[in-house]
C-alpha atoms as a PDB file:
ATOM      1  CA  UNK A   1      59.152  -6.772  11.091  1.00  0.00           C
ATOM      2  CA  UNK A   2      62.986  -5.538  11.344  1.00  0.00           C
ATOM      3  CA  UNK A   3      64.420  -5.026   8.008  1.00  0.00           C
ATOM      4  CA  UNK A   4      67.247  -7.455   9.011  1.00  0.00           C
ATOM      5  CA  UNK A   5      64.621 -10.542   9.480  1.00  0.00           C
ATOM      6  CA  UNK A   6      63.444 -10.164   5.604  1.00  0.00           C
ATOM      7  CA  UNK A   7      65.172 -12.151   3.039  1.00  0.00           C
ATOM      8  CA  UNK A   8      65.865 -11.324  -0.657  1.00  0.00           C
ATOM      9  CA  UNK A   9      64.312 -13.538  -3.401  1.00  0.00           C
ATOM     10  CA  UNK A  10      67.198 -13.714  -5.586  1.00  0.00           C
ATOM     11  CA  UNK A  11      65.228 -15.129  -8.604  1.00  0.00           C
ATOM     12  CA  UNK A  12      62.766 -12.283  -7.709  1.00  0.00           C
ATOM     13  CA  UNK A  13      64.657  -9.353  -7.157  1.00  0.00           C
ATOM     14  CA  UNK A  14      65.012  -6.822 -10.140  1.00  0.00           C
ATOM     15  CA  UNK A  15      63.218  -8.332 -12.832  1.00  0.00           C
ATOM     16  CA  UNK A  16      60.076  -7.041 -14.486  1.00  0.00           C
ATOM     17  CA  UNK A  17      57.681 -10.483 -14.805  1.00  0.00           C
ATOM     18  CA  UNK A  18      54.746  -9.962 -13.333  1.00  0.00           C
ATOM     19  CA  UNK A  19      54.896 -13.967 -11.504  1.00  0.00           C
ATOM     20  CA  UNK A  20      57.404 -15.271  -8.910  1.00  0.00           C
ATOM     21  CA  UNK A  21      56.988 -18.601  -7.983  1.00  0.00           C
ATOM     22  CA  UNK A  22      58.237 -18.382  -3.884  1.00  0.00           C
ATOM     23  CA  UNK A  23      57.531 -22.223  -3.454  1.00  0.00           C
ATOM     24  CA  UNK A  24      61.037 -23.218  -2.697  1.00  0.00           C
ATOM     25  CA  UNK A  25      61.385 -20.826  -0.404  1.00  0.00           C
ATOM     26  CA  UNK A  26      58.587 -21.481   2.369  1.00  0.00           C
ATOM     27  CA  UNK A  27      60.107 -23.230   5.392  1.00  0.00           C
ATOM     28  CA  UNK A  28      57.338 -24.315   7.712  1.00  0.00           C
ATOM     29  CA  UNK A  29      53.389 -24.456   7.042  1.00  0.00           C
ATOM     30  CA  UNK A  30      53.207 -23.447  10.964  1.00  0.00           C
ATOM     31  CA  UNK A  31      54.669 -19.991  10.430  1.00  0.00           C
ATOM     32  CA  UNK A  32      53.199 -15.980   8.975  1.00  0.00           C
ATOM     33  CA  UNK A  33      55.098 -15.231   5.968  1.00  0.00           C
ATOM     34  CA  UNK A  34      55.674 -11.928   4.806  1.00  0.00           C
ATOM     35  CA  UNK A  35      55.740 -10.846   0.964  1.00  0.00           C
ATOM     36  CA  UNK A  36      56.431  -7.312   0.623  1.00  0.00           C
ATOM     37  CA  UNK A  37      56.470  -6.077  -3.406  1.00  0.00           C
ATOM     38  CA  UNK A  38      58.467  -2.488  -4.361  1.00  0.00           C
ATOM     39  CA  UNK A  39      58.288  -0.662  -7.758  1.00  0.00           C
ATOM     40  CA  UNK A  40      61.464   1.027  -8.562  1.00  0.00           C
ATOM     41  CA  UNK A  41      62.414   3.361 -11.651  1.00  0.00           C
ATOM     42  CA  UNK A  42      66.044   4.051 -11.383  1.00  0.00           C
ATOM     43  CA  UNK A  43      65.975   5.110  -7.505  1.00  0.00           C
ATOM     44  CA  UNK A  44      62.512   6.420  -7.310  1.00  0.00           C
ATOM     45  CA  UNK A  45      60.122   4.013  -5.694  1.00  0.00           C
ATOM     46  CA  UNK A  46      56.809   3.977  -7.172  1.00  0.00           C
ATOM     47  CA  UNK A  47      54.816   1.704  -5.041  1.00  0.00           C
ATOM     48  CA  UNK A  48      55.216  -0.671  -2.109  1.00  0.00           C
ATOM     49  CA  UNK A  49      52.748  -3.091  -1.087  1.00  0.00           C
ATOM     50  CA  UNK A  50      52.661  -6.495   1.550  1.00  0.00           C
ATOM     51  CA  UNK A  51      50.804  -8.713   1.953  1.00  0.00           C
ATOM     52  CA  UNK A  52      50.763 -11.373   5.509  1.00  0.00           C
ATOM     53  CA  UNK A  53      49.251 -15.180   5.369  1.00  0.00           C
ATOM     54  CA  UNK A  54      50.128 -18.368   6.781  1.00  0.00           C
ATOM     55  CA  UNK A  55      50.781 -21.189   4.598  1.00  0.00           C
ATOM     56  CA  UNK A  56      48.273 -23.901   6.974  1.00  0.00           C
ATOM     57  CA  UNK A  57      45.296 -21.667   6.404  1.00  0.00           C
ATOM     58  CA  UNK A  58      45.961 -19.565   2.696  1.00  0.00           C
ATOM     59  CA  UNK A  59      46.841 -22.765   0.677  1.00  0.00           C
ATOM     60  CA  UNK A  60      44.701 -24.532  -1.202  1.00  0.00           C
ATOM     61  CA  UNK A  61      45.547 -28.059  -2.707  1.00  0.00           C
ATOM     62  CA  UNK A  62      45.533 -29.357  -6.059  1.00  0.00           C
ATOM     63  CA  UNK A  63      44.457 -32.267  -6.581  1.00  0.00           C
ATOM     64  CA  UNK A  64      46.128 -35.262  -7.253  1.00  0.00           C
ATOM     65  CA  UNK A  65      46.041 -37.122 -10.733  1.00  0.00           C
ATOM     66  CA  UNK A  66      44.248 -40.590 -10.505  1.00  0.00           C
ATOM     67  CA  UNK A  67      42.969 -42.781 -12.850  1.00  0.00           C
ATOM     68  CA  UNK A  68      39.653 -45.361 -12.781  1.00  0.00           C
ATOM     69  CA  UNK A  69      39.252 -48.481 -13.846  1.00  0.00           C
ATOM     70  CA  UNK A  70      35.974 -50.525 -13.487  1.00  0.00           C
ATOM     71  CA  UNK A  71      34.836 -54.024 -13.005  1.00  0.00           C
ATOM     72  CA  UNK A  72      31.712 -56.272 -12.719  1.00  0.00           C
ATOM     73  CA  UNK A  73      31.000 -54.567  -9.091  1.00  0.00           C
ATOM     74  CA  UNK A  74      33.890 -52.321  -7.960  1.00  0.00           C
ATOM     75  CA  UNK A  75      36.285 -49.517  -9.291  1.00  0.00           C
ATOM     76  CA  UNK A  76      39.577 -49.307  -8.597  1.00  0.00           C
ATOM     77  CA  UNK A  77      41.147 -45.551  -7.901  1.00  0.00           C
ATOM     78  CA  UNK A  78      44.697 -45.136  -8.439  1.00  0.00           C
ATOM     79  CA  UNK A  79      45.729 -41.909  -6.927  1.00  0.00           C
ATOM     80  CA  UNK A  80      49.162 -40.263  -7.760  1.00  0.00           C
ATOM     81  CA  UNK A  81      49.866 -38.210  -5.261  1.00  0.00           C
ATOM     82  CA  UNK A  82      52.456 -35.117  -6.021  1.00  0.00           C
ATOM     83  CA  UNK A  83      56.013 -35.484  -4.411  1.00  0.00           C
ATOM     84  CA  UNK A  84      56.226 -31.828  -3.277  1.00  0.00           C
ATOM     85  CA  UNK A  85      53.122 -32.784  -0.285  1.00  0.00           C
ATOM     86  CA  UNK A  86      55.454 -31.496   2.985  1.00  0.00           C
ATOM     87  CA  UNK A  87      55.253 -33.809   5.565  1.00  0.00           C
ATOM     88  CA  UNK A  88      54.216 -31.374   8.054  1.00  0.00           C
ATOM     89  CA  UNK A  89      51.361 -30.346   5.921  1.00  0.00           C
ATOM     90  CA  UNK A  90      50.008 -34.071   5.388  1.00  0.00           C
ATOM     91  CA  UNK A  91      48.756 -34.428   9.583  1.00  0.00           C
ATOM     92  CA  UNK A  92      46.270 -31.647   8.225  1.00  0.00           C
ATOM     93  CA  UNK A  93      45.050 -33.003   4.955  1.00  0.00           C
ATOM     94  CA  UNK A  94      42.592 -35.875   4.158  1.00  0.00           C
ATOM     95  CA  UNK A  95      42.426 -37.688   0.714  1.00  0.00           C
ATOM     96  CA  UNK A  96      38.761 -37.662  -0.203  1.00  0.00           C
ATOM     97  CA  UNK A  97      37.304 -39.512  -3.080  1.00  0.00           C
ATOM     98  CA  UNK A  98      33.865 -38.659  -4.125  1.00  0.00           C
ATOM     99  CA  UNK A  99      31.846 -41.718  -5.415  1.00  0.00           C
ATOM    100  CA  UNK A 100      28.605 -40.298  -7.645  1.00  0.00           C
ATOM    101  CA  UNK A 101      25.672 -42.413  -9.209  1.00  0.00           C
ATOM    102  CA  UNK A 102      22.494 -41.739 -10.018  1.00  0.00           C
ATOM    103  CA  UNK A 103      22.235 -38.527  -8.039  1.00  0.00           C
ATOM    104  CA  UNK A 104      23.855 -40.187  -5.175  1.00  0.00           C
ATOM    105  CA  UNK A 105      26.624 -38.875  -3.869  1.00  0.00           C
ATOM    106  CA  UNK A 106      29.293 -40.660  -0.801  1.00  0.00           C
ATOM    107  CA  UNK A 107      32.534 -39.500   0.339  1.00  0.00           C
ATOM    108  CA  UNK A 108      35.208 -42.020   1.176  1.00  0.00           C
ATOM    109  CA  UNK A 109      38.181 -41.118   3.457  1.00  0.00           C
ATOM    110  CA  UNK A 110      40.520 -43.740   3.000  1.00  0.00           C
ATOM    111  CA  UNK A 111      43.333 -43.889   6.040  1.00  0.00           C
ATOM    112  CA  UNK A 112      46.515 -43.279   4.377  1.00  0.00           C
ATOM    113  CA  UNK A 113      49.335 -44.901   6.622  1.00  0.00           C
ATOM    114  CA  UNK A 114      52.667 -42.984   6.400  1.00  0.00           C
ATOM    115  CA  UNK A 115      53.432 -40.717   3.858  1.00  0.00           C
ATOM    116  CA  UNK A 116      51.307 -39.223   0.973  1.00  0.00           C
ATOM    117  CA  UNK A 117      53.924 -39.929  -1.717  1.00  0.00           C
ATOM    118  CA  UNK A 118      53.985 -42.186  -4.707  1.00  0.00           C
ATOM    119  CA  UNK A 119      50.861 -43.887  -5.723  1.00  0.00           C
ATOM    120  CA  UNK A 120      48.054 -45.247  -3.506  1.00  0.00           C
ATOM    121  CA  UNK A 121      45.204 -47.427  -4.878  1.00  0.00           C
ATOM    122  CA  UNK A 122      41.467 -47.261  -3.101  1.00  0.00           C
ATOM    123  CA  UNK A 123      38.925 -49.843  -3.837  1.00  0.00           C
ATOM    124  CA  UNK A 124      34.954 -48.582  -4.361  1.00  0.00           C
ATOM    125  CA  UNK A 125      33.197 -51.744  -3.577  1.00  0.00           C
ATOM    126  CA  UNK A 126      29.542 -53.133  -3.239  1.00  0.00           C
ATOM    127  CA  UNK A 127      28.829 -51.477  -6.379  1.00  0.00           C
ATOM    128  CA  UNK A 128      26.006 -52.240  -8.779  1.00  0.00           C
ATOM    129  CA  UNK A 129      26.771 -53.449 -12.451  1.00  0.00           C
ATOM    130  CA  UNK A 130      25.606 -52.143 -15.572  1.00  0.00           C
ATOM    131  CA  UNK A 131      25.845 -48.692 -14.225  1.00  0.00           C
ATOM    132  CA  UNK A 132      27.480 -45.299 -14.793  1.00  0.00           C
ATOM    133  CA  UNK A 133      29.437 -44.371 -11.475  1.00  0.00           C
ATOM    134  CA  UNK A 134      31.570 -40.817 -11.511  1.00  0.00           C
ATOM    135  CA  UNK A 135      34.558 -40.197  -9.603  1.00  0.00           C
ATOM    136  CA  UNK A 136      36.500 -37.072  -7.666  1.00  0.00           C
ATOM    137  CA  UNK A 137      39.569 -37.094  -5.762  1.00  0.00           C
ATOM    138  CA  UNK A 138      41.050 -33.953  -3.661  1.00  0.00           C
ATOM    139  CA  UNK A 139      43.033 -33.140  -0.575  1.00  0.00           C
ATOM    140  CA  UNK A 140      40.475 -31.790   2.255  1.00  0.00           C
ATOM    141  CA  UNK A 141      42.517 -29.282   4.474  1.00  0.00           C
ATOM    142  CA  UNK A 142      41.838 -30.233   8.434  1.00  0.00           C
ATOM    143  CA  UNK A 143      40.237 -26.175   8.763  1.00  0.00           C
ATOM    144  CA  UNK A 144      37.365 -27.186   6.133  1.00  0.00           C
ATOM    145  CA  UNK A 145      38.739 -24.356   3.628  1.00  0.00           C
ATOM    146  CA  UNK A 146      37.761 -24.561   0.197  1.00  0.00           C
ATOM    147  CA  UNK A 147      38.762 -27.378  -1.444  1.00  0.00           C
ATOM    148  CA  UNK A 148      39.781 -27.999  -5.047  1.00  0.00           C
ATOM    149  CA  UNK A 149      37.832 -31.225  -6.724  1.00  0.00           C
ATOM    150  CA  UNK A 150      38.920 -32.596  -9.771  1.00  0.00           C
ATOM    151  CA  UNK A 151      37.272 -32.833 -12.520  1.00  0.00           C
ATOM    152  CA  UNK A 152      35.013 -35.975 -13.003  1.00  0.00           C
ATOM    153  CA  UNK A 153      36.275 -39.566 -14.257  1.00  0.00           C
ATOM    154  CA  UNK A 154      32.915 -41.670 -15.171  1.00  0.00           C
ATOM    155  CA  UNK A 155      32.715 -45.497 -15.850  1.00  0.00           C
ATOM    156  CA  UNK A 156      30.386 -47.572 -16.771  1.00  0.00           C
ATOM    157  CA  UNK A 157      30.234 -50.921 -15.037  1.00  0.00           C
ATOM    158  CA  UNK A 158      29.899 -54.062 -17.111  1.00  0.00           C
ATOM    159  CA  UNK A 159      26.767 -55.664 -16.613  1.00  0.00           C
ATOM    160  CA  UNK A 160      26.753 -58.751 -14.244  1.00  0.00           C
ATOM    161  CA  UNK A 161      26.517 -62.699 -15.498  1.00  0.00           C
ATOM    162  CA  UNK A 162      25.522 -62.957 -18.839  1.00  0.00           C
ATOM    163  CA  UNK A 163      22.531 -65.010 -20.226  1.00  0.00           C
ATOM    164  CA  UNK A 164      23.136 -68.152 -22.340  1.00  0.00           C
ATOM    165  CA  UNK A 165      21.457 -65.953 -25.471  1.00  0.00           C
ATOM    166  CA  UNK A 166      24.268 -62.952 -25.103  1.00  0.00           C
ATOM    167  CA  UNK A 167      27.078 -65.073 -24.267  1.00  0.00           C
ATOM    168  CA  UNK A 168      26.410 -66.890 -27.748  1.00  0.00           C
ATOM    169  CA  UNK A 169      25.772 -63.614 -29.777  1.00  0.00           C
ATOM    170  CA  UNK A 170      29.255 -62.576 -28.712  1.00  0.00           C
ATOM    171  CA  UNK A 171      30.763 -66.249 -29.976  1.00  0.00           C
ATOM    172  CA  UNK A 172      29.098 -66.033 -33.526  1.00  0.00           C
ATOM    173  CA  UNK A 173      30.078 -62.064 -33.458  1.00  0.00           C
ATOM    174  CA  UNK A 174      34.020 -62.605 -33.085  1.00  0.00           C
ATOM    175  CA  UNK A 175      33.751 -66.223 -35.313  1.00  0.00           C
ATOM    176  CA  UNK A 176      32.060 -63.855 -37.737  1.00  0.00           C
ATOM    177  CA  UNK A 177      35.024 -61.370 -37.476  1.00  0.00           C
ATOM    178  CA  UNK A 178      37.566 -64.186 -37.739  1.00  0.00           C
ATOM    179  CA  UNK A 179      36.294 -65.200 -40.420  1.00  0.00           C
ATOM    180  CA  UNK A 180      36.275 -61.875 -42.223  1.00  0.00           C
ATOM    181  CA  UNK A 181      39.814 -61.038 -40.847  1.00  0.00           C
ATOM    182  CA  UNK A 182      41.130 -64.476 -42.947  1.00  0.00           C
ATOM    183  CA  UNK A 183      39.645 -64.164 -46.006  1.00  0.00           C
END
């Protein structure tokens, strides 16, 4: 590396934190970056260190927020994805969302059409009521790094038809609290 091809960090430069954040700064996922570190007091250097990696294969992901919501026989997953996902980087990525029941586990990879921005909704379907279904979502790199899964959103789905007996319970239960609310 020539000395004339590195560029200065100017919120970096001369400062004693101990974190820079160089996101801004990273051009291409498809090229070796270079971060090179120097201790200084007054005009003695102390230390000097580097350190090489390419974005594609040192990166992990977050993952993105989403929410759940459940039904009779289905789950809906809204995922927000974060507006700083380079478009470059999205060809390598996969949205996974990890469906878990009873021990069972099932990947979906829904096919995202265009970009990964804004908010995306993902149906879970064929699903059995009355029972507790978890959910993960994360961003699965195309060179099967390690992946970061978020942590678990659990439902549990409302049972199917009611019988005749229920269905009345639940009448004389909110005429009972009707009742109780007027008086």
């Amino acid at each position: 590396i020539k000395p004339e091809d590195l560029k200065m960090v100017k919120n970096c430069a001369n400062t004693t934190r101990s974190f820079c954040d160089l996101t801004d700064e990273w051009r291409s996922t498809h090229e070796a970056y270079v971060t090179i570190l120097e201790g200084f007091s007054g005009n003695t250097t102390l230390f000097s260190c580097s350190h090489n990696f390419w974005l594609a294969i040192d990166m992990s992901f977050e993952p993105p927020e989403f929410e759940i919501v459940g039904f009779t026989n289905h789950i809906n997953v809204m995922v927000k994805f974060p507006s700083i996902v380079e478009e470059e980087l999205q060809f390598d990525l996969s949205l996974v969302i990890e469906e878990q029941s009873e021990g069972i586990v099932k990947k979906h990879k829904p096919e995202i059409k265009g970009n990964m921005s804004g908010n995306f909704t993902y149906i879970i379907d064929k699903l059995i009521p009355n029972t507790n279904y978890c959910v993960s979502v994360y961003l699965e790199h195309s060179d099967e790094q390690a992946v970061i899964k978020s942590p678990l959103k659990c439902t549990l789905l409302p049972p199917g038809q009611e019988s005749e007996f229920s269905s009345e319970q639940n009448r004389l239960k909110t005429s009972h609290l009707v009742e109780l609310t007027l008086q």
